[in-house]
Protein backbone atom coordinates (compact mmCIF):
# COMPACT_ATOMS: atom_id res chain seq x y z
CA UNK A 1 115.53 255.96 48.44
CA UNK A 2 118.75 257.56 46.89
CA UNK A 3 120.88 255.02 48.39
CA UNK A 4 118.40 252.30 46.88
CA UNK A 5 118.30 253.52 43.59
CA UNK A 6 122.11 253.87 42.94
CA UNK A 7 122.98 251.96 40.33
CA UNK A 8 119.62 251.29 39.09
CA UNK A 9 117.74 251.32 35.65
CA UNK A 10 114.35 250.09 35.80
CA UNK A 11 111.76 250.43 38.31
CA UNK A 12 108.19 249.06 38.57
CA UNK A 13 105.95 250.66 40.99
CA UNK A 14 103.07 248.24 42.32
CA UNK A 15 99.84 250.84 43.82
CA UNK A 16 96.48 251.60 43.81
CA UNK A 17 94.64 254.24 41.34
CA UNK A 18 94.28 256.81 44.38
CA UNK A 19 97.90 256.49 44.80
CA UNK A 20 98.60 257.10 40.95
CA UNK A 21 95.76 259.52 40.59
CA UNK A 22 96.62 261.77 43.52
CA UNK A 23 100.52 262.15 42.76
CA UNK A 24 101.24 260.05 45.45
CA UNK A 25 103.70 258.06 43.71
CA UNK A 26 105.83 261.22 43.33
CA UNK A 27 107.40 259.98 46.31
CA UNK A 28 109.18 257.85 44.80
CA UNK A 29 108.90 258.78 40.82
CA UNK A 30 110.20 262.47 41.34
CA UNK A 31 113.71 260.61 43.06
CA UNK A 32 113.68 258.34 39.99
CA UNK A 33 113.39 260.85 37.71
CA UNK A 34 116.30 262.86 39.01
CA UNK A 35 118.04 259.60 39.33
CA UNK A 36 117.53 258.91 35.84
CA UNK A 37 115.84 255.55 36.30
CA UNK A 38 112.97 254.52 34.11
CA UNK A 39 109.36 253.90 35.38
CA UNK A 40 106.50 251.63 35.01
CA UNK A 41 103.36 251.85 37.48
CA UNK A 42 101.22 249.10 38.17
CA UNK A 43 98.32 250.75 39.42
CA UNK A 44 95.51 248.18 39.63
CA UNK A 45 95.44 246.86 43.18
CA UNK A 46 92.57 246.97 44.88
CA UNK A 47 91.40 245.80 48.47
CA UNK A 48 92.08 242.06 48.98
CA UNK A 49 94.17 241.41 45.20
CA UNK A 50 92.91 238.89 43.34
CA UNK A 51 95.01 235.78 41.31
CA UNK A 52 93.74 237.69 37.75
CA UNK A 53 95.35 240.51 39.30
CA UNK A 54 98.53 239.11 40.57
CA UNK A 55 98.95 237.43 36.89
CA UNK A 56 98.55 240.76 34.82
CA UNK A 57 101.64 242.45 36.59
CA UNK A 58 103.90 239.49 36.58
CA UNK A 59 103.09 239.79 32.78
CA UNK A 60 104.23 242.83 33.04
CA UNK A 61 106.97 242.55 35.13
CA UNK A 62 108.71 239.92 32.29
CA UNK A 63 108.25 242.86 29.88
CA UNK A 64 109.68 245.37 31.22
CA UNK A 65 112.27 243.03 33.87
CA UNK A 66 112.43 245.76 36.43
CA UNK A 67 115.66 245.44 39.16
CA UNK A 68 113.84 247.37 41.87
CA UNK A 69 110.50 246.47 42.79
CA UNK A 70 108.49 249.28 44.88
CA UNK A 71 105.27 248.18 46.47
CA UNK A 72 103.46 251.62 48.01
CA UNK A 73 100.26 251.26 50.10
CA UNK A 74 98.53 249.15 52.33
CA UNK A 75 98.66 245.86 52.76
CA UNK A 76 96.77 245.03 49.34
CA UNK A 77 99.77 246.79 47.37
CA UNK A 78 102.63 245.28 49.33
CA UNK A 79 101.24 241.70 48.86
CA UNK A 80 100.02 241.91 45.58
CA UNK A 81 104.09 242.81 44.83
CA UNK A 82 105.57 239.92 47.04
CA UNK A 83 103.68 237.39 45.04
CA UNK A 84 104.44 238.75 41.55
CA UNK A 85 108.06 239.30 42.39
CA UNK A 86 108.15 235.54 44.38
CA UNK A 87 106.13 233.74 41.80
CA UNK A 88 107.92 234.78 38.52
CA UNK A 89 110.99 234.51 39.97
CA UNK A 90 110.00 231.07 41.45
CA UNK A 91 108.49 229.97 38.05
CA UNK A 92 111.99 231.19 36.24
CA UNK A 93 110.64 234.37 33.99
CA UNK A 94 112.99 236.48 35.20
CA UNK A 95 115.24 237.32 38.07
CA UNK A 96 114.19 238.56 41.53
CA UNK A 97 113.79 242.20 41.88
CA UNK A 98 115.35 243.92 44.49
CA UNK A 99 111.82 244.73 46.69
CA UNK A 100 111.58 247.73 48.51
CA UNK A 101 107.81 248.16 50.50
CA UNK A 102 106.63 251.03 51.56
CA UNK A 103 103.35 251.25 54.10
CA UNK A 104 101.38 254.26 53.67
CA UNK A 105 98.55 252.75 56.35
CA UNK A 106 99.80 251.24 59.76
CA UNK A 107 98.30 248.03 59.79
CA UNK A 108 99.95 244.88 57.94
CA UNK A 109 103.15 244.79 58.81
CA UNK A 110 103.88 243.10 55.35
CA UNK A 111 106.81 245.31 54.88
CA UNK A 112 108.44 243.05 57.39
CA UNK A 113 106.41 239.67 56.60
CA UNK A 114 107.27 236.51 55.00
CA UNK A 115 103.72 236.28 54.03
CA UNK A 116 101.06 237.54 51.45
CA UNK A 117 97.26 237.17 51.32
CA UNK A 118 95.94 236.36 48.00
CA UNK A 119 92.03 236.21 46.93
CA UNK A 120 90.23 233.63 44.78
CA UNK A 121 86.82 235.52 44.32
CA UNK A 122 85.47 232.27 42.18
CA UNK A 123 86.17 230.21 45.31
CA UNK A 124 85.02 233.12 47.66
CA UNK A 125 88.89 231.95 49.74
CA UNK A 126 91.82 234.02 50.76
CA UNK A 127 94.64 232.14 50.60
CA UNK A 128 98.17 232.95 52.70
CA UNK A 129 101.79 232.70 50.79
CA UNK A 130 104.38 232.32 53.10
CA UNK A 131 108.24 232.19 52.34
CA UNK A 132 111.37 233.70 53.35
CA UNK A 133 111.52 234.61 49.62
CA UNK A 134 108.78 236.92 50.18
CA UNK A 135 110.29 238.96 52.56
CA UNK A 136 111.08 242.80 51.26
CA UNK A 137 115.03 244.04 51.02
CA UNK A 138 114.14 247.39 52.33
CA UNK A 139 110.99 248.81 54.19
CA UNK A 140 110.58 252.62 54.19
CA UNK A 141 108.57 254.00 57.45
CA UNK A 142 107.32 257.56 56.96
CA UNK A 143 104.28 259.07 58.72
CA UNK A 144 104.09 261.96 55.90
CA UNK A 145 102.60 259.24 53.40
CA UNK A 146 99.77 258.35 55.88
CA UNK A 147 98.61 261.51 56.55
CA UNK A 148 95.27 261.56 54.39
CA UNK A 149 94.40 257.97 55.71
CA UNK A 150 90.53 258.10 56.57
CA UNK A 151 89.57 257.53 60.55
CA UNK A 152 87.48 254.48 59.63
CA UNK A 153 90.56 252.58 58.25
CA UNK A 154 93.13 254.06 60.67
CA UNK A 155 90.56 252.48 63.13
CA UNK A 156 90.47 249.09 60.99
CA UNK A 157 93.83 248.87 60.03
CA UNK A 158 95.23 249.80 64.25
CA UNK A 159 93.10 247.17 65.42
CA UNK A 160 94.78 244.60 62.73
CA UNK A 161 98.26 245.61 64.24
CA UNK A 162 97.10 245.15 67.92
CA UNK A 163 95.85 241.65 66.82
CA UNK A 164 98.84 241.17 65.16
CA UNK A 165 100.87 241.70 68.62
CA UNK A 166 98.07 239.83 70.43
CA UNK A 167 98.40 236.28 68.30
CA UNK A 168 101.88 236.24 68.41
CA UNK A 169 102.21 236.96 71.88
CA UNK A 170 99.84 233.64 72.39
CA UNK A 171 101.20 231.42 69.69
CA UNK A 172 102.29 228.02 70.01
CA UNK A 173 105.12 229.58 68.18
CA UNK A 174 106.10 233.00 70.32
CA UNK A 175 109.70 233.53 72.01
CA UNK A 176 111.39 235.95 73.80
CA UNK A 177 112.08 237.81 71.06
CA UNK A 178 108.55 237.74 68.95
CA UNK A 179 107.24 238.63 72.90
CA UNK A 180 109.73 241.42 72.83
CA UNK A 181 108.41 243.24 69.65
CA UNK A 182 104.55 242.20 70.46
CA UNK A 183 104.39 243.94 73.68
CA UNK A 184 106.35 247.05 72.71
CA UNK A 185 103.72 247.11 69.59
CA UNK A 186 100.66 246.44 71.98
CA UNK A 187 101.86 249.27 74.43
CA UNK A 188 102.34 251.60 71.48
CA UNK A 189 98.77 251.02 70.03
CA UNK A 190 96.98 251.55 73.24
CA UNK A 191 99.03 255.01 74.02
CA UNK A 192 98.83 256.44 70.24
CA UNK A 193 96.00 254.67 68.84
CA UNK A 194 93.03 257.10 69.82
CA UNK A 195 95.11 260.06 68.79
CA UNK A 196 95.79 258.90 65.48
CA UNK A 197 92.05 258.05 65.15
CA UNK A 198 91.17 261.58 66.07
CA UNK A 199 93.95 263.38 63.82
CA UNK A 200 92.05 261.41 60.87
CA UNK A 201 88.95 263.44 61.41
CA UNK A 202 91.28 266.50 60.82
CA UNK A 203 91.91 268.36 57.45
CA UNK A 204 95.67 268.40 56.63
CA UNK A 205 96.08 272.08 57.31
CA UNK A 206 94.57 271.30 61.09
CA UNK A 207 97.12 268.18 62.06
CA UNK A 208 99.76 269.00 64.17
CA UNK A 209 103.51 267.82 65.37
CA UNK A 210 101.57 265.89 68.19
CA UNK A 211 99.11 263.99 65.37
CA UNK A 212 101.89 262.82 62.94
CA UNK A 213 104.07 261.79 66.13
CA UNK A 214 100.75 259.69 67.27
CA UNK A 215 100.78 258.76 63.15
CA UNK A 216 104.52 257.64 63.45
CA UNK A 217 104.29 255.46 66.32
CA UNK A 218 101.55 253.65 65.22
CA UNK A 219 103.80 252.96 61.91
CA UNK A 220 106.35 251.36 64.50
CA UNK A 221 103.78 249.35 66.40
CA UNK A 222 102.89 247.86 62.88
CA UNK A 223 106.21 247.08 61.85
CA UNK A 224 107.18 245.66 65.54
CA UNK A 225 104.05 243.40 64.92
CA UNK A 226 104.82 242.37 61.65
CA UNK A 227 108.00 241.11 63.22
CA UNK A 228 106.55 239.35 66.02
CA UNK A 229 104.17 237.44 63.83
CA UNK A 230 106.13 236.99 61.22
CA UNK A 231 108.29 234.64 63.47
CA UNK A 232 105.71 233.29 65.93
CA UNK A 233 102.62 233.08 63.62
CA UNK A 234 99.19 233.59 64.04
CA UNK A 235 96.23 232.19 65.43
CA UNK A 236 92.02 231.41 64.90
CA UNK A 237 91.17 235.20 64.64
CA UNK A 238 92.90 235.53 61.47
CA UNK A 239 92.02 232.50 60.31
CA UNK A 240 88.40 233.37 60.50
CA UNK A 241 88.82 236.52 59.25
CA UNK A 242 90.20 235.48 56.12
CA UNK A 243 87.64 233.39 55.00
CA UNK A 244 84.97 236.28 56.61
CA UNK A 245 86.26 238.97 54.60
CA UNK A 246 86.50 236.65 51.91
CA UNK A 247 82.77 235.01 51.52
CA UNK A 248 81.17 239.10 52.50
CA UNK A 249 84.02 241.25 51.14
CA UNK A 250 84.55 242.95 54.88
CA UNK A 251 87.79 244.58 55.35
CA UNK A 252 90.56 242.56 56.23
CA UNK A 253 91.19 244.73 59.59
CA UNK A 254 87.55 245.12 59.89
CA UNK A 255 87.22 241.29 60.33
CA UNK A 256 89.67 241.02 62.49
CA UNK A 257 88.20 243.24 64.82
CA UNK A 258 85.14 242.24 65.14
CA UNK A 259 86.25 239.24 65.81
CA UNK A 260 88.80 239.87 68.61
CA UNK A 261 87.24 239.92 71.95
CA UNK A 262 85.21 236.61 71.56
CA UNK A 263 88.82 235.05 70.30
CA UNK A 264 90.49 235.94 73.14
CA UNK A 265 87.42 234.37 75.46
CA UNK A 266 87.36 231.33 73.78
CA UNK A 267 91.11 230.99 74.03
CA UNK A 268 90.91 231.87 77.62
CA UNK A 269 88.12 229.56 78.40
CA UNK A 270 86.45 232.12 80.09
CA UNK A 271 83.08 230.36 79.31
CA UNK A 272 84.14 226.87 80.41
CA UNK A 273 87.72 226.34 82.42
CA UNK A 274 90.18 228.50 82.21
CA UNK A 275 92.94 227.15 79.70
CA UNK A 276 97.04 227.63 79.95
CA UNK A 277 96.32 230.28 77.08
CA UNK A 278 94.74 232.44 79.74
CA UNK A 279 97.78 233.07 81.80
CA UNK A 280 99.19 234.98 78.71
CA UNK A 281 96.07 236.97 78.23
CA UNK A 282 96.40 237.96 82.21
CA UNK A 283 100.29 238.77 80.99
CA UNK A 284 99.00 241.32 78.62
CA UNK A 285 96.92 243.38 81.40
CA UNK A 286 100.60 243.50 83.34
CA UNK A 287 102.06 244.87 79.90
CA UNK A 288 99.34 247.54 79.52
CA UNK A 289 99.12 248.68 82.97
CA UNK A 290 95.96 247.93 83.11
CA UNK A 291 94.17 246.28 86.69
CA UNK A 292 94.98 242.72 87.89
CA UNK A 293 94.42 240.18 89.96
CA UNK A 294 94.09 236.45 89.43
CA UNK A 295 94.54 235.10 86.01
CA UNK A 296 90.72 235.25 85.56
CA UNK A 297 90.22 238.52 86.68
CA UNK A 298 93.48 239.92 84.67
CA UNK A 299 92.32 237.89 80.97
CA UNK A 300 89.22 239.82 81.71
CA UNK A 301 90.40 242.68 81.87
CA UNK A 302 92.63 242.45 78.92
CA UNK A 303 89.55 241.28 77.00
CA UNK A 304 87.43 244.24 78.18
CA UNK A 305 90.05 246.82 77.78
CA UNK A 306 90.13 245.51 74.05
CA UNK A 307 86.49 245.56 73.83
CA UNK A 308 86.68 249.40 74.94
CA UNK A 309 89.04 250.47 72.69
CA UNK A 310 86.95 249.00 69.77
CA UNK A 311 84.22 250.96 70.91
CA UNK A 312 86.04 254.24 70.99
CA UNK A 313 87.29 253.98 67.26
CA UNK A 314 83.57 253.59 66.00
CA UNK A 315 83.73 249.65 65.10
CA UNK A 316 80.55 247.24 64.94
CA UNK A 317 80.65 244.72 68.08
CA UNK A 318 79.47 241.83 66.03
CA UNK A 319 79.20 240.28 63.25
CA UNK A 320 75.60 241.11 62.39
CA UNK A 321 75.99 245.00 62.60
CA UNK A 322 78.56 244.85 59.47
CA UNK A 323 75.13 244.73 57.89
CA UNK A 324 74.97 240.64 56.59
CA UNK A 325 71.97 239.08 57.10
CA UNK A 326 71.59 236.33 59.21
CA UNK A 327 70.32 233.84 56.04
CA UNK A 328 73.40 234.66 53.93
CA UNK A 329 75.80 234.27 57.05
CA UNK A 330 74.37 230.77 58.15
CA UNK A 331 74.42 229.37 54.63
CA UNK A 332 77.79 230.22 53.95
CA UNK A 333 78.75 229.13 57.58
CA UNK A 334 80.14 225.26 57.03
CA UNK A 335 82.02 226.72 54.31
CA UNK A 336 83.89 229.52 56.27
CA UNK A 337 84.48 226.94 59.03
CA UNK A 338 85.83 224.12 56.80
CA UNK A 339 88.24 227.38 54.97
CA UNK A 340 89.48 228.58 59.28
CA UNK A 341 90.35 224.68 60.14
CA UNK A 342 92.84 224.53 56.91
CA UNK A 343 94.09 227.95 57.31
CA UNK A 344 97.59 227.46 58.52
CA UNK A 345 97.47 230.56 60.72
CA UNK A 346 95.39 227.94 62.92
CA UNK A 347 98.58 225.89 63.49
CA UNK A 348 99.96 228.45 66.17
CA UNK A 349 96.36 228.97 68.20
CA UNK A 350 97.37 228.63 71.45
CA UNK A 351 94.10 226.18 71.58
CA UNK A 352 93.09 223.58 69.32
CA UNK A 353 89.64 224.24 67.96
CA UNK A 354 87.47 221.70 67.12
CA UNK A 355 85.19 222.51 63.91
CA UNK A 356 82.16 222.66 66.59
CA UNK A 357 84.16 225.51 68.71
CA UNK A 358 84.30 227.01 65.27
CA UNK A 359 80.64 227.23 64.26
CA UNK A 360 79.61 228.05 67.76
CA UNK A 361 82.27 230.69 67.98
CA UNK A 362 81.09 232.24 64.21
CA UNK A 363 77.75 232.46 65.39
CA UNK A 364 78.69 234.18 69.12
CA UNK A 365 80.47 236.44 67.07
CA UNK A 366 77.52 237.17 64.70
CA UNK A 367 75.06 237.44 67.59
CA UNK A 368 77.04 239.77 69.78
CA UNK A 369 76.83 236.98 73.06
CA UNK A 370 78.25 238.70 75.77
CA UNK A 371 81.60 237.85 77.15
């Protein structure tokens, strides 16, 4: 952070009010302040930022025209600040900041993303921004800020990473190199997952060198996912979760895990034929060490080692235990399947859904069919 704010005069800090309220920002105001750079904080993000949102710190941003641009927190934070910086430099208010993102959940990846997810509550849509303009100058990895992270979204946000690493690894899109950084990231969340789930049921006083090493890792296994998607794409899962979280205001991670297993069965064709996706599902059960045997028997097992893990970190196994009643969830259904076939992270699926594999797949998920 020294060597970022050399030179510097004016810094705007994009956050949340915990963040703010807490002294969190210290992190990077009490280096400022020493520095002698000026600060603003933004402080208004909340879960899934909003265009209304977005708007009000651009405005900002032209008053103040900041050169470094600091997003801290989760994913909501760090994309609310790519599109402000992106857009009003795009629309010519003032120059590009020099962006520096800093995680304080492992989850997103956006700190190493060319894309942002922004909400449009009136239209109950989240839609994705994706450029190369997007993408932040400098990305600051430290365990110490995600120490007071609560188990249920270490649990929400892991399970975003490891479908992170799971869609790239079967995109249309992947390479050796996206496959490189997805299975190091899938490995990583397996191994260090459950311990960081059980250091967030710990008071700070009780975590120990062991807990913020399990903390760190998973910080690496987001970034390394962030990577691999951020090159290879995504796929159906997120695609659905978007416009799930975005119709019942579910957490984005949430969403996404709920949805996994029944993804990866559909793109396997374990109910029906077995597709040429499934031979990279049966891949991943080689990666994780886990049992195999014939393609079938290996995507299984990648499927129900996924389904395990779920269970262990305390997350619903359908759609219908998030608490949305089966009325509300069928009347919004041809919506949320028209908003997953535009979604452009359903370019990369490894299989092309037809909007009937959609609504049957929505409602499998919502049911809880077993795979």
């Amino acid at each position: 952070l020294t060597e970022i704010l050399q030179g510097r005069k004016k810094a705007f800090i994009v956050t949340d009010r915990f963040m703010h309220e807490s002294g969190k920002v210290s992190y990077i105001t009490d280096i400022c302040a020493r520095m002698g750079v000026e600060v603003t904080i933004f402080s208004e993000i909340k879960p899934d930022p909003d265009i209304a949102t977005v708007t009000k710190g651009i405005s900002m941003m032209v008053d103040i025209k900041p050169d470094v641009l600091f997003a801290l927190g989760g994913g909501s934070s760090i994309d609310a600040a790519k599109a402000m910086n992106y857009l009003a430099s795009r629309e010519g208010m003032l120059e590009k900041a020099y962006f520096v993102a800093i995680p304080t959940t492992s989850g997103t990846g956006s700190e190493v993303t060319t894309f942002a997810v922004i909400s449009d509550p009136d239209k109950k849509a989240k839609y994705p921004l994706i450029s190369e303009n997007m993408l932040p100058d400098a990305a600051v990895l430290d365990a110490e800020l995600t120490k007071t992270v609560p188990a249920s979204i270490t649990a929400d946000t892991g399970i975003d990473v490891l479908t992170h690493a799971y869609e790239a690894y079967v995109s249309s899109k992947a390479n050796d190199f996206t496959d490189a950084a997805a299975e190091k990231s899938m490995k990583l969340v397996f191994e260090y997952l459950p311990e960081a789930y059980k250091a967030a049921g710990k008071n700070i006083e009780e975590l120990t060198k062991e807990d913020l090493y399990a903390r760190q890792k998973m910080h690496h296994a987001s970034c390394l996912a962030g990577m691999a998607f951020s090159n290879a794409g995504l796929g159906i899962n997120h695609s659905m979760a978007h416009t799930l979280g975005g119709h019942f205001h579910i957490p984005h991670g949430r969403a996404n895990a709920v949805l996994l297993p029944y993804v990866m069965a559909y793109n396997c064709g374990c109910r029906t034929s077995l597709t040429p996706a499934a031979e990279r599902y049966a891949k991943m059960s080689t990666v994780l060490s886990l049992d195999s045997g014939s393609s079938r028997q290996s995507a299984f097992g990648a499927i129900r080692a996924t389904k395990q893990l779920i269970r262990k970190l305390n997350i619903p196994s359908c759609i219908k235990n998030l608490g949305i009643p089966e009325n509300e969830f069928v009347a919004a259904l041809d919506e949320m399947v028209d908003a997953a076939m535009a979604d452009s992270c359903t370019a990369t699926n490894p299989r092309v859904p037809t909007r009937e594999e959609l609504k049957e797949l929505f409602m499998e998920a919502y049911r809880g069919r077993e795979i």
